[in-house]
Protein backbone atom coordinates (compact mmCIF):
# COMPACT_ATOMS: atom_id res chain seq x y z
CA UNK A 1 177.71 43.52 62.24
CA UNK A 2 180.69 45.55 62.83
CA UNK A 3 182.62 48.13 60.32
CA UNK A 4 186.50 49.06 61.17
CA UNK A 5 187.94 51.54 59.03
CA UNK A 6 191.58 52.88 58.92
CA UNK A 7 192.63 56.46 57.91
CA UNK A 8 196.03 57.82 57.53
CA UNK A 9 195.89 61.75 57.57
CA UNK A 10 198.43 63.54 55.72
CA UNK A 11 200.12 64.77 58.86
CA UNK A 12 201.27 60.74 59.81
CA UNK A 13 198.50 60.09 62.50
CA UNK A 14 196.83 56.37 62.54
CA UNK A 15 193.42 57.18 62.82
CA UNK A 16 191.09 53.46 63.86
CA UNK A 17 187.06 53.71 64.08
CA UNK A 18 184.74 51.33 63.74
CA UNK A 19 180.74 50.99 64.39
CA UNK A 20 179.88 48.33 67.01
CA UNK A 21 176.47 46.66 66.02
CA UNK A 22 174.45 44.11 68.10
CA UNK A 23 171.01 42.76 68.95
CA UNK A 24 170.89 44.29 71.83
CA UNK A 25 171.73 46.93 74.02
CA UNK A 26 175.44 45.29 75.38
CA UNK A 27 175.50 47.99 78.33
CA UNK A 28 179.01 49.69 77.27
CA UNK A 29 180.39 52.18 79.68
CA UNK A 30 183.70 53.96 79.44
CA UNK A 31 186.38 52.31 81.65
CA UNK A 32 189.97 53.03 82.18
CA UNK A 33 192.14 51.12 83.84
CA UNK A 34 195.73 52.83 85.28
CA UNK A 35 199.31 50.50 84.74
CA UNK A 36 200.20 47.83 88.05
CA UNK A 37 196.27 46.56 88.13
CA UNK A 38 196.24 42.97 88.64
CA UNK A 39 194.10 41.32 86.07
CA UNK A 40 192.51 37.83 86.60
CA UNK A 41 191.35 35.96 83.46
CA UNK A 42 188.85 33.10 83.11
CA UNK A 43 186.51 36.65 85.04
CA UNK A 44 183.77 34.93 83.59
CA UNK A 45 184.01 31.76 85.31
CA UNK A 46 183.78 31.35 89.31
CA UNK A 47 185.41 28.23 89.49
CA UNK A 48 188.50 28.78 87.70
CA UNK A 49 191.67 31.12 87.08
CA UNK A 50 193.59 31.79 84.37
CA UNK A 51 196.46 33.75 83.80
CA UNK A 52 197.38 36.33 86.28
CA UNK A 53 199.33 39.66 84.91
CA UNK A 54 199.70 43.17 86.35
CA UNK A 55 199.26 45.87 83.59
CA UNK A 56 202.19 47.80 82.19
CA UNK A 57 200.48 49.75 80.65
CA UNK A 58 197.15 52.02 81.58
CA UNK A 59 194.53 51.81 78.77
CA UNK A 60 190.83 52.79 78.20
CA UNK A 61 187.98 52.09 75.78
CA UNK A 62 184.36 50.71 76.03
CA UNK A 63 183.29 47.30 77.98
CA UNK A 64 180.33 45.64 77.55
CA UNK A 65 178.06 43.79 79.72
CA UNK A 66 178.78 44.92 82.99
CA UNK A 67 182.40 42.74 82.74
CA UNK A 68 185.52 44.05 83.34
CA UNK A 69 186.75 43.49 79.54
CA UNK A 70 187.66 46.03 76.99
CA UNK A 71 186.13 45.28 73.71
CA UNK A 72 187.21 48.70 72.01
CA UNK A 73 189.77 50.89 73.03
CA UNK A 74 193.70 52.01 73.18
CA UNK A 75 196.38 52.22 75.91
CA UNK A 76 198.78 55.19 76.86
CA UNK A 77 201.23 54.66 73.90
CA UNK A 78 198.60 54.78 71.23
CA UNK A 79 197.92 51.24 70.45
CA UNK A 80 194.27 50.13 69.47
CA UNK A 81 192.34 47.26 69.72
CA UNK A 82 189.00 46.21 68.50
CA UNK A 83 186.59 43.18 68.55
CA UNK A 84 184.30 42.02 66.08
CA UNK A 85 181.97 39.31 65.97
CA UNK A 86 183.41 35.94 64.35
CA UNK A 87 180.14 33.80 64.69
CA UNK A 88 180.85 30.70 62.78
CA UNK A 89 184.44 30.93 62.37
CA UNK A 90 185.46 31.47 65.63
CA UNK A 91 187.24 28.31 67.29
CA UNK A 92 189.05 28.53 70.45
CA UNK A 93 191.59 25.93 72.22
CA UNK A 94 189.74 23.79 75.44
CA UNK A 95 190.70 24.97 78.83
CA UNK A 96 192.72 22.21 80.34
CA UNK A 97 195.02 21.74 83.60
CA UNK A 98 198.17 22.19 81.29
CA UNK A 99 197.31 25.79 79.64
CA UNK A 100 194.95 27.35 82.48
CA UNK A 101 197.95 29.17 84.07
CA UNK A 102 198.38 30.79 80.70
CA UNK A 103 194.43 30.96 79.32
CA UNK A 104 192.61 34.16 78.84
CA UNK A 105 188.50 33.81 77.78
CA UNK A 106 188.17 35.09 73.69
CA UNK A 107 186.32 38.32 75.23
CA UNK A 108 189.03 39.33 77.67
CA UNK A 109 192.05 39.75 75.06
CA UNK A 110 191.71 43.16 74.68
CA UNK A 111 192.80 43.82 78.31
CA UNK A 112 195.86 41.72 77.74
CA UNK A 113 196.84 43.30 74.22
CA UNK A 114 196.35 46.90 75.55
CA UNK A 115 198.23 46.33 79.04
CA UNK A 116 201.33 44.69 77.70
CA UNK A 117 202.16 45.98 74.01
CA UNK A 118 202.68 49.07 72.24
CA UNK A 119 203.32 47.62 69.04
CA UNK A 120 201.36 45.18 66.43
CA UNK A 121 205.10 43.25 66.50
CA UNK A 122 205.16 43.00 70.22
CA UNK A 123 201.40 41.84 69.94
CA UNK A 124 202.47 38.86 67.48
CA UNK A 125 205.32 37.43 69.97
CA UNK A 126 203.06 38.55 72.65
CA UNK A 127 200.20 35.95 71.40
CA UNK A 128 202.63 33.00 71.48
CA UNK A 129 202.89 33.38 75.58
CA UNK A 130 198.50 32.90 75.93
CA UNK A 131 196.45 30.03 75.30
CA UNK A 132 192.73 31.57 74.27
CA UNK A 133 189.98 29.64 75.28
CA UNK A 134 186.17 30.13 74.85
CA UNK A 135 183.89 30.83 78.59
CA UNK A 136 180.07 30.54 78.27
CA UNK A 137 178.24 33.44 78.41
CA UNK A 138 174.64 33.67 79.26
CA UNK A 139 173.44 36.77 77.75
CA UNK A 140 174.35 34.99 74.32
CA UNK A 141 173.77 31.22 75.50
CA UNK A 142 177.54 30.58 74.25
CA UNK A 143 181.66 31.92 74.13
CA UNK A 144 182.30 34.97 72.28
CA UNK A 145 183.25 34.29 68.77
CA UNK A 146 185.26 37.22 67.66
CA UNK A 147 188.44 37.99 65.95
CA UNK A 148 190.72 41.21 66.43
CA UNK A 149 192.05 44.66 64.72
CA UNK A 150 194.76 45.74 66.23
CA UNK A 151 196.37 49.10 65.37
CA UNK A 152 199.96 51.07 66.63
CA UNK A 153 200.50 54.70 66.53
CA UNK A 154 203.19 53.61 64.09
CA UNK A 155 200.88 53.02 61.22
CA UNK A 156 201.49 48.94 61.72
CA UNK A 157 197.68 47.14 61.45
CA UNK A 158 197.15 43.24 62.15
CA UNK A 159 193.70 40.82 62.10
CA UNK A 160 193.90 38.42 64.21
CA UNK A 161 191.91 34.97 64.42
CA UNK A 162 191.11 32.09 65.56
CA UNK A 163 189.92 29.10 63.96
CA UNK A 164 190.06 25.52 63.10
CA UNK A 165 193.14 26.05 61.48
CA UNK A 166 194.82 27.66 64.96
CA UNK A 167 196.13 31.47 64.91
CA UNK A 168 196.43 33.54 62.05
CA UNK A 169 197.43 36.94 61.78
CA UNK A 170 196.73 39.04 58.76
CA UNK A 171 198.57 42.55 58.16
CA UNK A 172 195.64 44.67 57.48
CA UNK A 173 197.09 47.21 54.52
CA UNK A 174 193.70 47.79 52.86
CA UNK A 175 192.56 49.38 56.35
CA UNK A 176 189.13 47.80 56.83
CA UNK A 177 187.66 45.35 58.90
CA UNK A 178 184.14 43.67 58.89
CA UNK A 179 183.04 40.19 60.14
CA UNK A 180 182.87 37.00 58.86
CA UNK A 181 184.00 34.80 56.55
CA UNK A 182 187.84 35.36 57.20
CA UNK A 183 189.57 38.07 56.51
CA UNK A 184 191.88 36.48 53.48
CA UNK A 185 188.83 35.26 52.11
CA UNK A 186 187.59 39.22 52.13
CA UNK A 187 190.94 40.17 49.97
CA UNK A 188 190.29 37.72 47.61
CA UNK A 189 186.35 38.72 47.01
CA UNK A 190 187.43 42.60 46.78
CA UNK A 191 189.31 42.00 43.52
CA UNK A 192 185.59 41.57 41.75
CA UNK A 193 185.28 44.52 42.30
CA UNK A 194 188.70 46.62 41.76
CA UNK A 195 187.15 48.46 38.53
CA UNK A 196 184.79 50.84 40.38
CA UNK A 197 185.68 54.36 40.00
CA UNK A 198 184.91 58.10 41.57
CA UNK A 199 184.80 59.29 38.34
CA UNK A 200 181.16 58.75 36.54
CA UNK A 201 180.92 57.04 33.41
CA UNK A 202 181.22 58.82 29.88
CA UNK A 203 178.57 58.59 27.65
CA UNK A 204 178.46 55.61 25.37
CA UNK A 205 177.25 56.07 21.90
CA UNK A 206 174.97 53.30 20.69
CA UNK A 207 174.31 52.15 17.12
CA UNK A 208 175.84 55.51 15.45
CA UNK A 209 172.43 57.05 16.52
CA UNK A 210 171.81 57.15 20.34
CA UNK A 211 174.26 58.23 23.07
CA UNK A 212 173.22 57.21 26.26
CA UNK A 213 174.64 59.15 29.46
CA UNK A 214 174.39 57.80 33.14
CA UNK A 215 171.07 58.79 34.98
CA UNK A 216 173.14 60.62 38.04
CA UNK A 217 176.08 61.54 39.97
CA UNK A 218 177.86 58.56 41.04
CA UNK A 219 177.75 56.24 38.15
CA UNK A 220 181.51 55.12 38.71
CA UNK A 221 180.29 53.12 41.80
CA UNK A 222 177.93 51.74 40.20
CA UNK A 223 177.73 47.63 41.41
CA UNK A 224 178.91 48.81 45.11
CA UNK A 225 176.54 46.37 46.73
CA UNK A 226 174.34 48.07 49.37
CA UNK A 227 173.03 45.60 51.69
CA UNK A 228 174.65 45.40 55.16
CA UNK A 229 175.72 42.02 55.14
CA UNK A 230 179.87 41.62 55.97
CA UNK A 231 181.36 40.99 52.77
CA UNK A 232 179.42 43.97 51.30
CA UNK A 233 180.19 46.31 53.69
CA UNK A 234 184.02 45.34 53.75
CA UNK A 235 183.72 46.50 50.29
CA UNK A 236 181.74 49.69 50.69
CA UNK A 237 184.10 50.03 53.65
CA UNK A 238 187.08 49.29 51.42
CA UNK A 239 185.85 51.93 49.02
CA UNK A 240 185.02 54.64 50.88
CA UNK A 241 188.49 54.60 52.68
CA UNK A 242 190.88 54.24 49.67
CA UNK A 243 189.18 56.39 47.26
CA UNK A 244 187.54 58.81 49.33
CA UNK A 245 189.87 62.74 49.53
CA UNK A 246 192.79 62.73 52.31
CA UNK A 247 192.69 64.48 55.21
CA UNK A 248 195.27 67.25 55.87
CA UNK A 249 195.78 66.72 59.33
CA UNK A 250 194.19 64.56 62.59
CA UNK A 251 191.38 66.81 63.41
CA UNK A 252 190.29 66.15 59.74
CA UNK A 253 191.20 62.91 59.95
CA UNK A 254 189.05 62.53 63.03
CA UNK A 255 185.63 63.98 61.33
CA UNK A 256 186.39 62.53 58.20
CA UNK A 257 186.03 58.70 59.95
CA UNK A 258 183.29 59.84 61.54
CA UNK A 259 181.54 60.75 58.15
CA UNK A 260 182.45 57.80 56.51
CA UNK A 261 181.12 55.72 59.06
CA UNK A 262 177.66 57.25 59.21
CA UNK A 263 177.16 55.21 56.00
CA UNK A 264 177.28 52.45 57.83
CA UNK A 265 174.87 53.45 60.72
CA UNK A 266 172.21 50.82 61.07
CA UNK A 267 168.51 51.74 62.60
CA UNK A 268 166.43 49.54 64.20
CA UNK A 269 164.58 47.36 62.61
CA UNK A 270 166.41 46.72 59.51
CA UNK A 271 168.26 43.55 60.73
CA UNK A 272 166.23 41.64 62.64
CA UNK A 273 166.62 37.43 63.48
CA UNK A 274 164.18 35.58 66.13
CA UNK A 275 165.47 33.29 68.61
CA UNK A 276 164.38 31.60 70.93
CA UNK A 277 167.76 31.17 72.29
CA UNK A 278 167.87 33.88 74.57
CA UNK A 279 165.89 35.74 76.68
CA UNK A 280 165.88 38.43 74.39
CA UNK A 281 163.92 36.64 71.27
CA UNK A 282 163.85 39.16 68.96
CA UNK A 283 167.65 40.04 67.47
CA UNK A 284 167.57 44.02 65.88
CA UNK A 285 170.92 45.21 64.92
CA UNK A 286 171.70 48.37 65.06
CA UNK A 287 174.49 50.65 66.05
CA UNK A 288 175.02 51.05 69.47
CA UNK A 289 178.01 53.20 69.45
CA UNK A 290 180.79 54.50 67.12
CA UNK A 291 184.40 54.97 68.03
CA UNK A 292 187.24 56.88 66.47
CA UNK A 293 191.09 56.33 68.02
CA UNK A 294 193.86 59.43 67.58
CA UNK A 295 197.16 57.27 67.98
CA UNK A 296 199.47 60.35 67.82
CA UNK A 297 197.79 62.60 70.61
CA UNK A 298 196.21 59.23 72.42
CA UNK A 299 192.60 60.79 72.21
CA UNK A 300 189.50 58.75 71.89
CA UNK A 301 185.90 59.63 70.56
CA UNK A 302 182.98 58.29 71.04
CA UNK A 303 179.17 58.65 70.12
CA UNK A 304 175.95 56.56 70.80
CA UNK A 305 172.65 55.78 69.73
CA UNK A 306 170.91 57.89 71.91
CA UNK A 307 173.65 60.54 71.89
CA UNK A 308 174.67 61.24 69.22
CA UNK A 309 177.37 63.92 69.78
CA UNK A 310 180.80 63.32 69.78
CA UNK A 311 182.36 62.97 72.68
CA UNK A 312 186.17 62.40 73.68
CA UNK A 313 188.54 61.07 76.54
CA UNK A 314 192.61 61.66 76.62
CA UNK A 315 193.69 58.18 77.56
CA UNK A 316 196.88 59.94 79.12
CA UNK A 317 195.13 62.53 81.13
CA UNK A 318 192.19 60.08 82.38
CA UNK A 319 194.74 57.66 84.10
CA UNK A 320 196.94 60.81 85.27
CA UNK A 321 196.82 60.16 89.09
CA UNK A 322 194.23 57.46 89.09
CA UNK A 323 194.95 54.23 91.15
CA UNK A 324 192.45 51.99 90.71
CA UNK A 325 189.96 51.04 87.54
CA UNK A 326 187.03 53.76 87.31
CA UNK A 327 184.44 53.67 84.94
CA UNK A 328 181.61 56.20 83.91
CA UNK A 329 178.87 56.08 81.47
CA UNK A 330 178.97 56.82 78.58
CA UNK A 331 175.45 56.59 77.39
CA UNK A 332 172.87 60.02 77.91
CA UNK A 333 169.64 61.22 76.77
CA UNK A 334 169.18 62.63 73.23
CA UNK A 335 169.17 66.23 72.92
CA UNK A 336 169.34 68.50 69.93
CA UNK A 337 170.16 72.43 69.72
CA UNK A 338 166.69 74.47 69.07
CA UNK A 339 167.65 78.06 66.80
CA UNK A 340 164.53 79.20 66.41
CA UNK A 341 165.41 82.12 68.95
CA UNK A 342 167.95 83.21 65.86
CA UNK A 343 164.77 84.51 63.69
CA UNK A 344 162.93 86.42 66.74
């Protein structure tokens, strides 16, 4: 139940965020990883290898799971990547003798987006080199279905998924991402919706006799649908980005993604699905974290459920020196900021 967003601050900085929502707690650390690190796909499975690549570039972001996969983050020349759940859309090619020299696992393509490329161009020819395949995972009982944001300090913005139809890369000019259906059929459902307004209604005047008036502030958004499921958020999401004020410069570009994304902040409880599939039975969504990327400066930002104050890594600065992969967490303890003293 994921939200990307895309902001453009006057200034010329690319500014990705997105909420990452799950069931449960996915165990997301920070990790960054520094350029020459041999990377191993097919992690997932024992048994087999897939393709074998040193990184040329150093990158950080969030993994999940305990696995040494980025599923959010950006490398040392700005570029961002994202995943979002694709459940139902989501198809993969089989692993086979002839493409396992060249297969990465769906939930490992972040590391090999953010260690080769520094553009959403170089990501598209990149793609054509990899066969993607789908690895069984136990904490969800299958493969990752997901499909891709991508974002370069540049401004450039690409979806990219796979299904039964093969690869398909969108450019993403409206600047939002959600789940599924896929993302063309999002851009065609948005234009039901292209008359909603910031500015509230006039009054109307009825019969010669009555002139009716909105009953509050916000009447030109009237029919923005509410619920949280992903075709209505990719249009709240859609909304709030396009027709919400500019931001002068990053900093404000920064806070503002943050704001608009705490109207997508999910508590517990509200989205909820038993299973018996797992061991976890009971599904409640919520948001686990929030990210927001700074292409220009190569800053990232982070906040979580428990936490929620913003905190932020330099991408540059964190790999300055550093050898090896290191990761910290990222989660802590809620706290809050008691001002009572201020009245004594």
């Amino acid at each position: 139940m994921c939200t990307g967003i895309i902001l453009h601050s006057e200034d010329g900085v690319t500014i990705p965020a997105r909420t990452m929502e799950f069931g449960f707690d996915i165990q997301s650390n920070i990790a960054v990883v520094p350029a020459g690190t041999e990377i191993r796909s097919l992690s997932g499975n024992q048994l087999q290898t897939g393709l074998v690549y040193k990184t040329k570039y150093g990158f950080g972001g969030l993994n999940a799971l305990g696995r040494n996969i980025i599923v959010d983050g950006m490398n040392e020349k700005g570029l961002y990547f994202g995943a979002f759940y694709f459940a139902g859309f989501a198809k993969y090619n089989e692993l086979s003798p002839e493409n396992q020299s060249q297969a990465i696992s769906s939930e490992e393509l972040g590391n090999y987006i953010l260690a080769n490329f520094t553009t959403v161009d170089e990501v598209r020819e990149g793609l054509k080199k990899v066969t993607v395949v789908g690895t069984f995972i136990k904490e969800i009982q299958n493969f990752a279905p997901l499909h891709y944001s991508v974002v370069d300090a540049n401004g450039g913005a690409i979806v990219i998924e796979y299904t039964e139809k093969g690869l398909t890369i969108f450019n993403n000019d409206i600047g939002v991402m959600t789940n599924p259906p896929t993302f063309d059929w999002h851009m065609t459902h948005i234009r039901n919706y292209i008359g909603l307004s910031t500015e509230n209604v006039k009054p109307v005047a009825v019969n010669k006799k009555v002139t009716l008036t909105s009953l509050s502030q916000g009447s030109g958004l009237m029919g923005l649908p509410g619920d949280y499921t992903s075709p209505s958020r990719f249009l709240r999401a859609a909304a709030f980005v396009n027709l919400s004020l500019p931001s002068n410069n990053v900093d404000e570009g920064v806070f503002h993604a943050f704001h608009i994304l705490n109207a997508f902040d999910i508590p517990k409880g509200l989205v909820t699905e038993v299973t018996e599939v797992t061991e976890h039975g009971v599904f409640n969504d919520y948001t686990i974290w929030t990210s927001v990327g700074d292409t220009k400066n190569k800053d990232y930002y982070f906040r979580t459920y428990l936490s929620p104050q913003q905190c932020k890594i330099n991408i540059v600065e964190a790999l300055n020196g550093l050898d090896v992969p290191k990761i910290i967490e990222m989660e802590s303890t809620h706290t809050y900021k008691d001002v009572t003293a201020q009245f004594v």
